[in-house]
PDB file of N, CA and C in Angstrom:
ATOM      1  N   UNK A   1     176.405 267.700 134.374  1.00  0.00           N
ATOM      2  CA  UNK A   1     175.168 268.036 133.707  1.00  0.00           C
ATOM      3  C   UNK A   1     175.139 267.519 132.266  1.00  0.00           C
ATOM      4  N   UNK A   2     176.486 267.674 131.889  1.00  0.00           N
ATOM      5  CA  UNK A   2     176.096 267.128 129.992  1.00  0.00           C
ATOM      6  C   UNK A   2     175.879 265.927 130.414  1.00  0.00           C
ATOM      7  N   UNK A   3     176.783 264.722 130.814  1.00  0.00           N
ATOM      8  CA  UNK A   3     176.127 263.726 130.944  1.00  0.00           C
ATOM      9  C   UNK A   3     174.230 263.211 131.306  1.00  0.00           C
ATOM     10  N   UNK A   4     173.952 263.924 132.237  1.00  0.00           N
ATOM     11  CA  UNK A   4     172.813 263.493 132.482  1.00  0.00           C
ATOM     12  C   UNK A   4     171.919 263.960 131.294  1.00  0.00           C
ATOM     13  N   UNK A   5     172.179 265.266 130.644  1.00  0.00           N
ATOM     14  CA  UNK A   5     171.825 265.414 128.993  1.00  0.00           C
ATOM     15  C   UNK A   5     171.660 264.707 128.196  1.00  0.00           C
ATOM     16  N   UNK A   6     172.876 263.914 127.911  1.00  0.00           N
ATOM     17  CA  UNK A   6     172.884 263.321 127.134  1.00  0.00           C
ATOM     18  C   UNK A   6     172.216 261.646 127.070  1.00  0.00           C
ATOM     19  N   UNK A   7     172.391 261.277 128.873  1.00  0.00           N
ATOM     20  CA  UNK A   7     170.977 260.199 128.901  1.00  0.00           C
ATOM     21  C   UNK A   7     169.903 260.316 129.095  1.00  0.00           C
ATOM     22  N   UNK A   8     169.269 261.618 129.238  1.00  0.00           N
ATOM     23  CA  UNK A   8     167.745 262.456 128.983  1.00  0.00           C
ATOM     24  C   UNK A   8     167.847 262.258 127.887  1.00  0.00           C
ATOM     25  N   UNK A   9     168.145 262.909 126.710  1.00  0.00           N
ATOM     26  CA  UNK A   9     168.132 262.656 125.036  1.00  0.00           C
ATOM     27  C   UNK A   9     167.991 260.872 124.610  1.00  0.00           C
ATOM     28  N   UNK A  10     168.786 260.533 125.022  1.00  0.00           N
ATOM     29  CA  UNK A  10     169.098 259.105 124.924  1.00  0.00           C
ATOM     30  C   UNK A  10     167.638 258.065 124.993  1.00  0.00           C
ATOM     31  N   UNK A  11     167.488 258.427 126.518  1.00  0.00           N
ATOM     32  CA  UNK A  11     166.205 257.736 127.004  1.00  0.00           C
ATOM     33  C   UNK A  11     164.734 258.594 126.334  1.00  0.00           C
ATOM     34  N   UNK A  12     164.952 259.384 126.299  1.00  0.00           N
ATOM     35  CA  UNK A  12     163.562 259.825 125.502  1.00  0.00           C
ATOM     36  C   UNK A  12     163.716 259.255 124.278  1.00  0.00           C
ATOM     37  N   UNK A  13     164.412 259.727 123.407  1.00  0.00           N
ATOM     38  CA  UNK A  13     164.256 259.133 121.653  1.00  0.00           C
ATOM     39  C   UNK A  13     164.323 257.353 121.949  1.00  0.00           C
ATOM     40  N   UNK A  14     165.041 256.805 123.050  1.00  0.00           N
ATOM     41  CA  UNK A  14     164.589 255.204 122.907  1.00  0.00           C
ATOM     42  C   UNK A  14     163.250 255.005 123.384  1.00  0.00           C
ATOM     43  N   UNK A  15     162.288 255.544 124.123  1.00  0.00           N
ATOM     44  CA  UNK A  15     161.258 255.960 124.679  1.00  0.00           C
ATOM     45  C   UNK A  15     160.391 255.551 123.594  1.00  0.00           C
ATOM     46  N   UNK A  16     160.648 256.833 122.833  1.00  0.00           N
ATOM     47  CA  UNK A  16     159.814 257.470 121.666  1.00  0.00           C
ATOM     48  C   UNK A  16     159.889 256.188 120.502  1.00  0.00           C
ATOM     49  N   UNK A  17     161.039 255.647 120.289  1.00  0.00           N
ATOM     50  CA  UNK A  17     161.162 254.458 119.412  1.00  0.00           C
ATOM     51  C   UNK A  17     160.201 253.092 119.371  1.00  0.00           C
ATOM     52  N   UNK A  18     160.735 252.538 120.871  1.00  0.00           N
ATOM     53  CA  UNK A  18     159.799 251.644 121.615  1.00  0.00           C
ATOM     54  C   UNK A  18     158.285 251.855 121.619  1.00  0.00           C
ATOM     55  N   UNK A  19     158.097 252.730 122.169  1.00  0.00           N
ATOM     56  CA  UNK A  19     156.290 252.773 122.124  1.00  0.00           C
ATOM     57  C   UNK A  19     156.255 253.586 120.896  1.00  0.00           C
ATOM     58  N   UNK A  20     156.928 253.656 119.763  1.00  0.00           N
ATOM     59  CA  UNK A  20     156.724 253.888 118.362  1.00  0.00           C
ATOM     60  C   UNK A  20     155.777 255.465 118.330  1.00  0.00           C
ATOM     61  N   UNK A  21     156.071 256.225 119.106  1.00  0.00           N
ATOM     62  CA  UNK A  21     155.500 257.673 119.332  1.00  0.00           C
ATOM     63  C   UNK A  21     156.072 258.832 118.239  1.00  0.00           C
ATOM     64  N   UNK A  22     154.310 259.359 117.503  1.00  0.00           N
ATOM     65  CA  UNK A  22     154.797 259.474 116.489  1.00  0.00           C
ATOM     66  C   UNK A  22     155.019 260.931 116.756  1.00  0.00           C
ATOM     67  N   UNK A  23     154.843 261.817 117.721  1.00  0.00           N
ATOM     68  CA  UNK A  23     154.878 262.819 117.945  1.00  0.00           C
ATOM     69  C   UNK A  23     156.405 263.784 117.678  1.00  0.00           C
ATOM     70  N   UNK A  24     156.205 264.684 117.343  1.00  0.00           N
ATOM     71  CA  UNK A  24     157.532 265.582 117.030  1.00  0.00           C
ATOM     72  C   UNK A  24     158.349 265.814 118.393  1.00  0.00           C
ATOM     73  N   UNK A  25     159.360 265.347 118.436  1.00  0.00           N
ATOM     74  CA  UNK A  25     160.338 265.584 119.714  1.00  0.00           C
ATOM     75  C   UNK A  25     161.597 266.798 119.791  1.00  0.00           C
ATOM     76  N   UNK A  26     161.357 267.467 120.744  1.00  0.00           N
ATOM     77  CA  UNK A  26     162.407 269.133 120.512  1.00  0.00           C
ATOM     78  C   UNK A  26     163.860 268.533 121.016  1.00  0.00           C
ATOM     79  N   UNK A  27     163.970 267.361 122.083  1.00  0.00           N
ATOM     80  CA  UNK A  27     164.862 266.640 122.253  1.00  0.00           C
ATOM     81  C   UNK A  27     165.548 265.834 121.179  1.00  0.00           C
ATOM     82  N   UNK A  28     167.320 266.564 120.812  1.00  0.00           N
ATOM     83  CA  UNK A  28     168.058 265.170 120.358  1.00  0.00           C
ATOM     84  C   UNK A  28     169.362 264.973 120.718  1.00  0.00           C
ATOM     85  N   UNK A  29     170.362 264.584 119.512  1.00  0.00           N
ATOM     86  CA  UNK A  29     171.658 264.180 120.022  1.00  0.00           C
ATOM     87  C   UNK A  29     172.345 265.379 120.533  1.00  0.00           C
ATOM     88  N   UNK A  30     172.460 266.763 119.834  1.00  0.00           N
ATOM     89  CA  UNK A  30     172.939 267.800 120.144  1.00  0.00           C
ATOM     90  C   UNK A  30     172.708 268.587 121.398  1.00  0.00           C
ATOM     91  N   UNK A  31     172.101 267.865 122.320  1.00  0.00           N
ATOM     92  CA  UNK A  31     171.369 268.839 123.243  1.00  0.00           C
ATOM     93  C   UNK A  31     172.665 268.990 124.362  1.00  0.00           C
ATOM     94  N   UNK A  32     173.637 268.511 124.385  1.00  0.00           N
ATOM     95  CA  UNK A  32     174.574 269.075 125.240  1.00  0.00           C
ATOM     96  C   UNK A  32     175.192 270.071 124.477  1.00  0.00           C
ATOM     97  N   UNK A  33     175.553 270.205 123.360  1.00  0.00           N
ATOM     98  CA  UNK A  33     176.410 270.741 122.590  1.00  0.00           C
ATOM     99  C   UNK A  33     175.602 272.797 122.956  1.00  0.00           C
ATOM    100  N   UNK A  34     174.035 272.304 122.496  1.00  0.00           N
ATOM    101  CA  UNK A  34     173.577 273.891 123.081  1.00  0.00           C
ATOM    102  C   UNK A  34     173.254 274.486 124.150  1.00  0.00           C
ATOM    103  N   UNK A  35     173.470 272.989 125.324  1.00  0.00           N
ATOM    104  CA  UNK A  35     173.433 273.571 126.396  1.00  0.00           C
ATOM    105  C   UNK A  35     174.931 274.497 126.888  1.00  0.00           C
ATOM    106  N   UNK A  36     175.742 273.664 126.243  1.00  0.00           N
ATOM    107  CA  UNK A  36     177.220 274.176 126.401  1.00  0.00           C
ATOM    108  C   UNK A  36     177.259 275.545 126.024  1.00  0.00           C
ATOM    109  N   UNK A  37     176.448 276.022 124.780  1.00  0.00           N
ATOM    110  CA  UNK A  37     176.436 277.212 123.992  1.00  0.00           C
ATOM    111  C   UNK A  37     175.848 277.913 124.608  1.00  0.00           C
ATOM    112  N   UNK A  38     174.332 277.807 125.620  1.00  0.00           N
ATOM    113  CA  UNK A  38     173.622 278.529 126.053  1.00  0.00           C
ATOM    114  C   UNK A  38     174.770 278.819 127.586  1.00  0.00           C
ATOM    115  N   UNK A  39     175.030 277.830 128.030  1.00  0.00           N
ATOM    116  CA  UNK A  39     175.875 278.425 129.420  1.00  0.00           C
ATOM    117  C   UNK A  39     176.945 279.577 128.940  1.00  0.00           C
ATOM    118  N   UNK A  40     177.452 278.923 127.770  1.00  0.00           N
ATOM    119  CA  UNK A  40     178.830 279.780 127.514  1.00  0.00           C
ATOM    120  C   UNK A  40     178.061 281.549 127.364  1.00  0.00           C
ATOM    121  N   UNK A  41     177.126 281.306 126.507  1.00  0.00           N
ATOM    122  CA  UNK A  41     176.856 282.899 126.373  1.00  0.00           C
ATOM    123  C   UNK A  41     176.290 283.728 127.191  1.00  0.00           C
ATOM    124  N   UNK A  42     175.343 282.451 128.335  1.00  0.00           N
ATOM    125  CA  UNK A  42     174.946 283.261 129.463  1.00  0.00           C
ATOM    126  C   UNK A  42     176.296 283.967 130.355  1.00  0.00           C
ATOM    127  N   UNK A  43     177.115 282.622 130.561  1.00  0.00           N
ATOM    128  CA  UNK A  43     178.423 283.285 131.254  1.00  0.00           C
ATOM    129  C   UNK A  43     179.066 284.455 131.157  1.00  0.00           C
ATOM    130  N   UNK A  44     179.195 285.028 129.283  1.00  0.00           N
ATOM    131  CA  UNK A  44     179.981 285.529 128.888  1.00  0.00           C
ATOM    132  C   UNK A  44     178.608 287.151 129.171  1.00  0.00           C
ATOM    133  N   UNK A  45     177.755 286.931 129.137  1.00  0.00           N
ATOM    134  CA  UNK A  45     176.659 288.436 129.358  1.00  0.00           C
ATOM    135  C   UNK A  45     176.603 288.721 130.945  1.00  0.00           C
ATOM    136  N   UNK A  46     176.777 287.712 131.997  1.00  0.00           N
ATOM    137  CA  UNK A  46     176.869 288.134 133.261  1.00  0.00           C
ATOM    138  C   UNK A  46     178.234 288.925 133.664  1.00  0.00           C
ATOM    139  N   UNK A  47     179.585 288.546 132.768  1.00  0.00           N
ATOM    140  CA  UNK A  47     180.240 289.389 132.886  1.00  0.00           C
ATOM    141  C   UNK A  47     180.522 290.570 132.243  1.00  0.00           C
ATOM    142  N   UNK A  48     179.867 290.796 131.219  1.00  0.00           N
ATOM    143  CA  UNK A  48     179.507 291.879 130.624  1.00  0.00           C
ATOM    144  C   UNK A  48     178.671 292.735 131.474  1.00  0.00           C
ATOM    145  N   UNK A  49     177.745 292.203 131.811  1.00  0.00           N
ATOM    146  CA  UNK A  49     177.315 293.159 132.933  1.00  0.00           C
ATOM    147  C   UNK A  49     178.190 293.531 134.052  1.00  0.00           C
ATOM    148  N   UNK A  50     179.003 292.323 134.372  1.00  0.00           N
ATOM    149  CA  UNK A  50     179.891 292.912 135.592  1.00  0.00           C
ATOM    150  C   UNK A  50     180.382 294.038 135.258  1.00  0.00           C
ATOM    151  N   UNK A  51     181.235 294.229 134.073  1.00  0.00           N
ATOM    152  CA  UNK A  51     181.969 295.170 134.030  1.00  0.00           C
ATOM    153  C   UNK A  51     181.261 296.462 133.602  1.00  0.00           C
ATOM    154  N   UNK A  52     180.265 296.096 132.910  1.00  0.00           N
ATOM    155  CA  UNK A  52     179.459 297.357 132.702  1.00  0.00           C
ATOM    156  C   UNK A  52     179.261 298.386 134.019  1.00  0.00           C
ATOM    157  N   UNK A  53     178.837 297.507 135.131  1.00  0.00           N
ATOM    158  CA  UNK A  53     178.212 298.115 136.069  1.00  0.00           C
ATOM    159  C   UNK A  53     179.944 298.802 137.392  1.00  0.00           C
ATOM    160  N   UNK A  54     180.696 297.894 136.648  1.00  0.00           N
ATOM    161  CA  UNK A  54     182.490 298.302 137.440  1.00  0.00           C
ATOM    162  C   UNK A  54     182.740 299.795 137.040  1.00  0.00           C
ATOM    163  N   UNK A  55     181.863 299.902 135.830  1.00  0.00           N
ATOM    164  CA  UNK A  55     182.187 301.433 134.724  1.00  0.00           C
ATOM    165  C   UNK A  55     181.576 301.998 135.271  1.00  0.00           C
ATOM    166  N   UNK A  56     180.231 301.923 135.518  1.00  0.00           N
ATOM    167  CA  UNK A  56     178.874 302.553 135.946  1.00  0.00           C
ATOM    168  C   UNK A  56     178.759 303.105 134.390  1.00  0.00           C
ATOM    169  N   UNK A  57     178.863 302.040 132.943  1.00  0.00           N
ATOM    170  CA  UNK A  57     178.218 302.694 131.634  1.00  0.00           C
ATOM    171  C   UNK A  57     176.800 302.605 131.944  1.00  0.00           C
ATOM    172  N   UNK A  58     175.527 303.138 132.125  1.00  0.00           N
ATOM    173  CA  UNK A  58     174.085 303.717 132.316  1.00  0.00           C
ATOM    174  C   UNK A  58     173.800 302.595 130.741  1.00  0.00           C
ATOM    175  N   UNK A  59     174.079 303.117 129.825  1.00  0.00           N
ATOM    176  CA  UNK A  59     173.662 302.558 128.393  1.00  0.00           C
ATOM    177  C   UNK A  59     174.043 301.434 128.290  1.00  0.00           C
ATOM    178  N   UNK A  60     175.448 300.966 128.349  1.00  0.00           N
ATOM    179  CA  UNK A  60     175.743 299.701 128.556  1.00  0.00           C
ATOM    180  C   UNK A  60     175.453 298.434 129.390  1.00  0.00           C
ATOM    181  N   UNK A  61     175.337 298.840 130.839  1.00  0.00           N
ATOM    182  CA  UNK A  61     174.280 298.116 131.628  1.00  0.00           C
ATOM    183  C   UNK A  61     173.207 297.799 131.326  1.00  0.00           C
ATOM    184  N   UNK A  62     172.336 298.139 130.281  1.00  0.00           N
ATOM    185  CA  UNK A  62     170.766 298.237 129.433  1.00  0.00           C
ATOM    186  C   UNK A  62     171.250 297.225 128.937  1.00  0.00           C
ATOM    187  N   UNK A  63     171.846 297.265 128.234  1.00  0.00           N
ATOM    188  CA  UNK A  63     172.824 296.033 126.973  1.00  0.00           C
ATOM    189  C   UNK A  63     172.770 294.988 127.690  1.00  0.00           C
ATOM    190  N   UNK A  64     173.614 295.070 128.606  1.00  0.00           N
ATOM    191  CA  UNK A  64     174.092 293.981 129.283  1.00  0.00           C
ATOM    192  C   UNK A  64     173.145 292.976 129.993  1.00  0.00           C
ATOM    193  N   UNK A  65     171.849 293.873 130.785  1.00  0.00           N
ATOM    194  CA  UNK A  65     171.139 292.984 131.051  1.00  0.00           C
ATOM    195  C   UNK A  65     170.095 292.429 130.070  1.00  0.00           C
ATOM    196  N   UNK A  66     170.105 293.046 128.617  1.00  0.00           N
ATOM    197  CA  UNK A  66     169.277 292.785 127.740  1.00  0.00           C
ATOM    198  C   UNK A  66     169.826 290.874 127.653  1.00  0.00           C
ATOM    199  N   UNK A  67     171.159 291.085 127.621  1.00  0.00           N
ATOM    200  CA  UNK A  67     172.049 289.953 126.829  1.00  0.00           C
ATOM    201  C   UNK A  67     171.433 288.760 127.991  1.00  0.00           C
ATOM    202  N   UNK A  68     171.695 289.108 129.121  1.00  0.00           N
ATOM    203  CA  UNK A  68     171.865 288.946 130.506  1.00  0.00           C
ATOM    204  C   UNK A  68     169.869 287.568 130.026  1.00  0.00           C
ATOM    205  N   UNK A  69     169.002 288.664 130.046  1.00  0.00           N
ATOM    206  CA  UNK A  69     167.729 288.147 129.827  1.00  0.00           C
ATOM    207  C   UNK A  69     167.427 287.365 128.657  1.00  0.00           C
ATOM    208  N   UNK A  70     168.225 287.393 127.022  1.00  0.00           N
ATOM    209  CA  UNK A  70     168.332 286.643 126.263  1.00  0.00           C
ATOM    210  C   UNK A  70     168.907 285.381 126.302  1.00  0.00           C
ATOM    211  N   UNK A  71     169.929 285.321 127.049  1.00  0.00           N
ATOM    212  CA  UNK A  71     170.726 284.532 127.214  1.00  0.00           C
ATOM    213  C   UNK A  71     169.909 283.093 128.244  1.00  0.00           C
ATOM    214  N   UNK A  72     169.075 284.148 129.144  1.00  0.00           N
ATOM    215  CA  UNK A  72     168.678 283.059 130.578  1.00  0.00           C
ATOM    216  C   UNK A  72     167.205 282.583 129.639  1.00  0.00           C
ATOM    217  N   UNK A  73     166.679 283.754 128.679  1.00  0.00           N
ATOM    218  CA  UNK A  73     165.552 282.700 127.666  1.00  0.00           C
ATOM    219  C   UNK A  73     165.834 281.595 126.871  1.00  0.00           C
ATOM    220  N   UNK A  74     167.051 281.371 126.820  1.00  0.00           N
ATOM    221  CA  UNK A  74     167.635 280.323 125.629  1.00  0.00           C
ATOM    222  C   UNK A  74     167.994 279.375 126.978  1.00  0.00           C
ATOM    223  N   UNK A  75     168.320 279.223 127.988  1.00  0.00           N
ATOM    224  CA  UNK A  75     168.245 278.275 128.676  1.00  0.00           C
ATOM    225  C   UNK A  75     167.383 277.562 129.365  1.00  0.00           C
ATOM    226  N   UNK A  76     166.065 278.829 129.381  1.00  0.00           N
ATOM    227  CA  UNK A  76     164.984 278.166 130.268  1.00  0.00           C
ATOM    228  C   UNK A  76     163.961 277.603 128.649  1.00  0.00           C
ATOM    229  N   UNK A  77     164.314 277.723 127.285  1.00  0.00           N
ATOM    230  CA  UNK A  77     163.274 277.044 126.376  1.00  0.00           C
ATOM    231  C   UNK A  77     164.108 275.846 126.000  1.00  0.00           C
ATOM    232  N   UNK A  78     165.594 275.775 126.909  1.00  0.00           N
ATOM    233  CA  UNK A  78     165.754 274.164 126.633  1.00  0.00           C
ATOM    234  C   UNK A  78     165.416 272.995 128.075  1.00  0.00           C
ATOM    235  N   UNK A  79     165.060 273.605 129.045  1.00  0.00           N
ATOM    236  CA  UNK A  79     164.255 273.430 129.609  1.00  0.00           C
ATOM    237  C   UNK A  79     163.195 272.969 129.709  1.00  0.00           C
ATOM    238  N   UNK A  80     161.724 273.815 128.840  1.00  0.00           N
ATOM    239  CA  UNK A  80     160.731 273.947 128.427  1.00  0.00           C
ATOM    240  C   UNK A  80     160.715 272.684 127.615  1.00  0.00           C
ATOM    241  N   UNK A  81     161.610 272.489 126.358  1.00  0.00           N
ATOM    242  CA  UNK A  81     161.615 271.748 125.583  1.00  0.00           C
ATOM    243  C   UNK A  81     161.450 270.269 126.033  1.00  0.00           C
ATOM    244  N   UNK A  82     162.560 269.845 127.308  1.00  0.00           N
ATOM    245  CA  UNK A  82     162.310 268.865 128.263  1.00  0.00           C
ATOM    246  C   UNK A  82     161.188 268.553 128.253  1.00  0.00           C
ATOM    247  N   UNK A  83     160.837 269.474 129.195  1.00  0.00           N
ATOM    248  CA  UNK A  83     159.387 269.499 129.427  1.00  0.00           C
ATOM    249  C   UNK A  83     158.382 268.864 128.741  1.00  0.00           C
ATOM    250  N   UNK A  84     158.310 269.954 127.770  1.00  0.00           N
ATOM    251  CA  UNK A  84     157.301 268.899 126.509  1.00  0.00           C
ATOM    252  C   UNK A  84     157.444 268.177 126.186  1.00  0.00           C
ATOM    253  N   UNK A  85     158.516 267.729 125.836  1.00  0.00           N
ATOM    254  CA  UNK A  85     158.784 266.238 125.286  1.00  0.00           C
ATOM    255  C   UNK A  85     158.775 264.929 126.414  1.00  0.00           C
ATOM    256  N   UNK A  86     158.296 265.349 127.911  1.00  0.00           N
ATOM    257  CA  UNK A  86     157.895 264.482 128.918  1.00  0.00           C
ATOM    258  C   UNK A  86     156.858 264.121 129.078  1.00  0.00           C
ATOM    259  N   UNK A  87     156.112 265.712 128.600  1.00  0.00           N
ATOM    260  CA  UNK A  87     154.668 265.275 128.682  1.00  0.00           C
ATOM    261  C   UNK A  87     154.220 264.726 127.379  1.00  0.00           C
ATOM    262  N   UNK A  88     154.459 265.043 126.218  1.00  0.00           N
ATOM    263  CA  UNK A  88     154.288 264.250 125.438  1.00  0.00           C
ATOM    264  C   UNK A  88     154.237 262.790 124.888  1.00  0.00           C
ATOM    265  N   UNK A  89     155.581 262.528 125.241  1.00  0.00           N
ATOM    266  CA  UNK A  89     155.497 260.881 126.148  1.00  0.00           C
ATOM    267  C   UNK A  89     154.464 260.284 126.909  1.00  0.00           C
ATOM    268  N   UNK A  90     155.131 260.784 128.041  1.00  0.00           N
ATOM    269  CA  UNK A  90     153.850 260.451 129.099  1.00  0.00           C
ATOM    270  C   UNK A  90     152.174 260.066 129.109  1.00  0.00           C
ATOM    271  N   UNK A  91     151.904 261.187 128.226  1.00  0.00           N
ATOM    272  CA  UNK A  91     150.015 261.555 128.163  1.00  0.00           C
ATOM    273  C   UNK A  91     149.816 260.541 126.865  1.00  0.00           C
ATOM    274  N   UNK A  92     150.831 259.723 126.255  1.00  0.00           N
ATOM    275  CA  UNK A  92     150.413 258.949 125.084  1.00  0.00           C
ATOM    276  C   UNK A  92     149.501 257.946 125.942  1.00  0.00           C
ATOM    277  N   UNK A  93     148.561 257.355 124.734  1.00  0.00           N
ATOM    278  CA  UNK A  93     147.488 256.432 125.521  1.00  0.00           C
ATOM    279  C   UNK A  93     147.969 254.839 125.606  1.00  0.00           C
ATOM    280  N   UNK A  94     149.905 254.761 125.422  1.00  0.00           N
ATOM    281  CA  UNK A  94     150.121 253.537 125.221  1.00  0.00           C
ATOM    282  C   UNK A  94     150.755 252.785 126.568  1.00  0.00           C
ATOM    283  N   UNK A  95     150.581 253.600 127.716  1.00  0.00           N
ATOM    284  CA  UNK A  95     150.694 253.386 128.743  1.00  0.00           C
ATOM    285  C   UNK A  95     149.686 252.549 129.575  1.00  0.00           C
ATOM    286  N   UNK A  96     150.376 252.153 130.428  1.00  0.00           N
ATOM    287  CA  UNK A  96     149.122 250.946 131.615  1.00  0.00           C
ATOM    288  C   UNK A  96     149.019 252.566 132.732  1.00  0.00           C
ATOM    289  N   UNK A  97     147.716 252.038 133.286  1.00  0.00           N
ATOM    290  CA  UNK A  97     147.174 253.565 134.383  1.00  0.00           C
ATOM    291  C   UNK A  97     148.246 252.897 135.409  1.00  0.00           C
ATOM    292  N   UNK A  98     148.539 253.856 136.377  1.00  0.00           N
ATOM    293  CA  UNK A  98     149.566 253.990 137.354  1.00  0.00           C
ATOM    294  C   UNK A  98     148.312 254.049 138.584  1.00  0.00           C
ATOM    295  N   UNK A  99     148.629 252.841 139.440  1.00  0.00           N
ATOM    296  CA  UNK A  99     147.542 252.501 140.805  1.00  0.00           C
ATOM    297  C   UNK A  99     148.084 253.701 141.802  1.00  0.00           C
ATOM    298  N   UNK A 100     146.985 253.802 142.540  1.00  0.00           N
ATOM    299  CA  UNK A 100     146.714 255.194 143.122  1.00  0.00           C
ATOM    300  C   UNK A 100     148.026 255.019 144.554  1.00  0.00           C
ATOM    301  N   UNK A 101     148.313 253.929 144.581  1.00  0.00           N
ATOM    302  CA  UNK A 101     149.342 254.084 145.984  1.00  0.00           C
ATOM    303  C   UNK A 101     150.808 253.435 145.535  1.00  0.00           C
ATOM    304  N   UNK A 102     150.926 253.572 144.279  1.00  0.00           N
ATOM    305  CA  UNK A 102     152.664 253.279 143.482  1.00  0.00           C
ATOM    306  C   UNK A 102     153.185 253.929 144.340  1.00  0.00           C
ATOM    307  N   UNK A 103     154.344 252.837 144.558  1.00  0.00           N
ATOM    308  CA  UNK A 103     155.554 253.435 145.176  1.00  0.00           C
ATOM    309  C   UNK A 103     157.030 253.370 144.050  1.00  0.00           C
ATOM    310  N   UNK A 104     157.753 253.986 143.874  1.00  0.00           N
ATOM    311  CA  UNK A 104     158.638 253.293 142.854  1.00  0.00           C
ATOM    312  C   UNK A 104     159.521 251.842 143.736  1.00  0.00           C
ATOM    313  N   UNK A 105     159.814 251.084 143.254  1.00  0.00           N
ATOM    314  CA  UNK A 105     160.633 249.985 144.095  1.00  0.00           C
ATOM    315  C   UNK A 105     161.538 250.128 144.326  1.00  0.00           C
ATOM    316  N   UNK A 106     162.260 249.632 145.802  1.00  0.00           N
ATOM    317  CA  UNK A 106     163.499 250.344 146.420  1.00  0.00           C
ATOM    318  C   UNK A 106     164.558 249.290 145.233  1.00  0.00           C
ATOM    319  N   UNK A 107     164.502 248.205 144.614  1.00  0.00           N
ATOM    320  CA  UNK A 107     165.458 248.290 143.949  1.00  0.00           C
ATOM    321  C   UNK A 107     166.559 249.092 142.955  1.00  0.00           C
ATOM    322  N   UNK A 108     165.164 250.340 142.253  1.00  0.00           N
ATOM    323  CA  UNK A 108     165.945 251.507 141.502  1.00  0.00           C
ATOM    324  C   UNK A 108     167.100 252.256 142.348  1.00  0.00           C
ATOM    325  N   UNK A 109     166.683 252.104 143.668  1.00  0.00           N
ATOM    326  CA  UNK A 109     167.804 253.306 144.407  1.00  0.00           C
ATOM    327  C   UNK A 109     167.071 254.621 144.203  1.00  0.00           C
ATOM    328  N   UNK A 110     165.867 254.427 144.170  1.00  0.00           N
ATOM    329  CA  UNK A 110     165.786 256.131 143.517  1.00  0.00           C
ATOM    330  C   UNK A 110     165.522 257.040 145.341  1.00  0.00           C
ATOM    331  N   UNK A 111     165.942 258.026 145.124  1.00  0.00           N
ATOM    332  CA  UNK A 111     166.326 258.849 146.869  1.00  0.00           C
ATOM    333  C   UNK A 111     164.962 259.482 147.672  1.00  0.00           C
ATOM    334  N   UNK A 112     164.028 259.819 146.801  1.00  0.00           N
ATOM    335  CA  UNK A 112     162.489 259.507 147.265  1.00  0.00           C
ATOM    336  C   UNK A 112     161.721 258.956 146.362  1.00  0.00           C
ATOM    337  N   UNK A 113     161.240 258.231 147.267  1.00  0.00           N
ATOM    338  CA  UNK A 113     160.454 257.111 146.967  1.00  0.00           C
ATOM    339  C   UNK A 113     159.213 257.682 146.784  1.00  0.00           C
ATOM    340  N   UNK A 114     158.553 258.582 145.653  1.00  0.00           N
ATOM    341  CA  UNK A 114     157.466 258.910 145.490  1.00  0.00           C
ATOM    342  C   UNK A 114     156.738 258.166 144.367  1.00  0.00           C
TER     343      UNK A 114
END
């Protein structure tokens, strides 16, 4: 996964360079580094809950899935962030229109051909 991170980051900011897009991008070099951070802390709150719930602590389990739900928001707004910064790209007007029956070409290798 970091790898493919890190040529998502890669290919967007050369993206963004090339067609000279002046738009603010949430994508950069660091984006493995917080994905690493966001897994690590999600990891570290699912077992917090484990053990919370090994105790049966009532109060602590609250905690835990609080962490549990903070943790899975910091992964799904780097996500999100993707996101926007695809469509942002994308919807620029410096693009040629895409004909209504594109196929991508079997030279990419890509695994469907949509």
């Amino acid at each position: 996964m970091m790898k493919t991170l890190n040529k998502l980051s890669y290919c967007i900011n050369l993206l963004s360079l090339r067609k000279n897009i002046q738009s603010e991008l949430n994508l950069n070099l660091d984006i493995t580094e917080k994905y690493k951070e966001y897994i690590y802390d999600f990891e570290q709150a699912v077992m917090l809950l484990n053990r919370t719930i090994e105790e049966n602590d009532q109060i602590a389990i609250q905690c835990a899935l609080t962490r549990v739900r903070i943790t899975s928001l910091n992964l799904s707004n780097l996500y999100a962030d993707i996101i926007d910064d695809v469509v942002s790209i994308n919807s620029q007007d410096l693009w040629p229109e895409i004909p209504e029956d594109y196929k991508i070409p079997d030279h990419y290798n890509y695994p469907r051909n949509k």
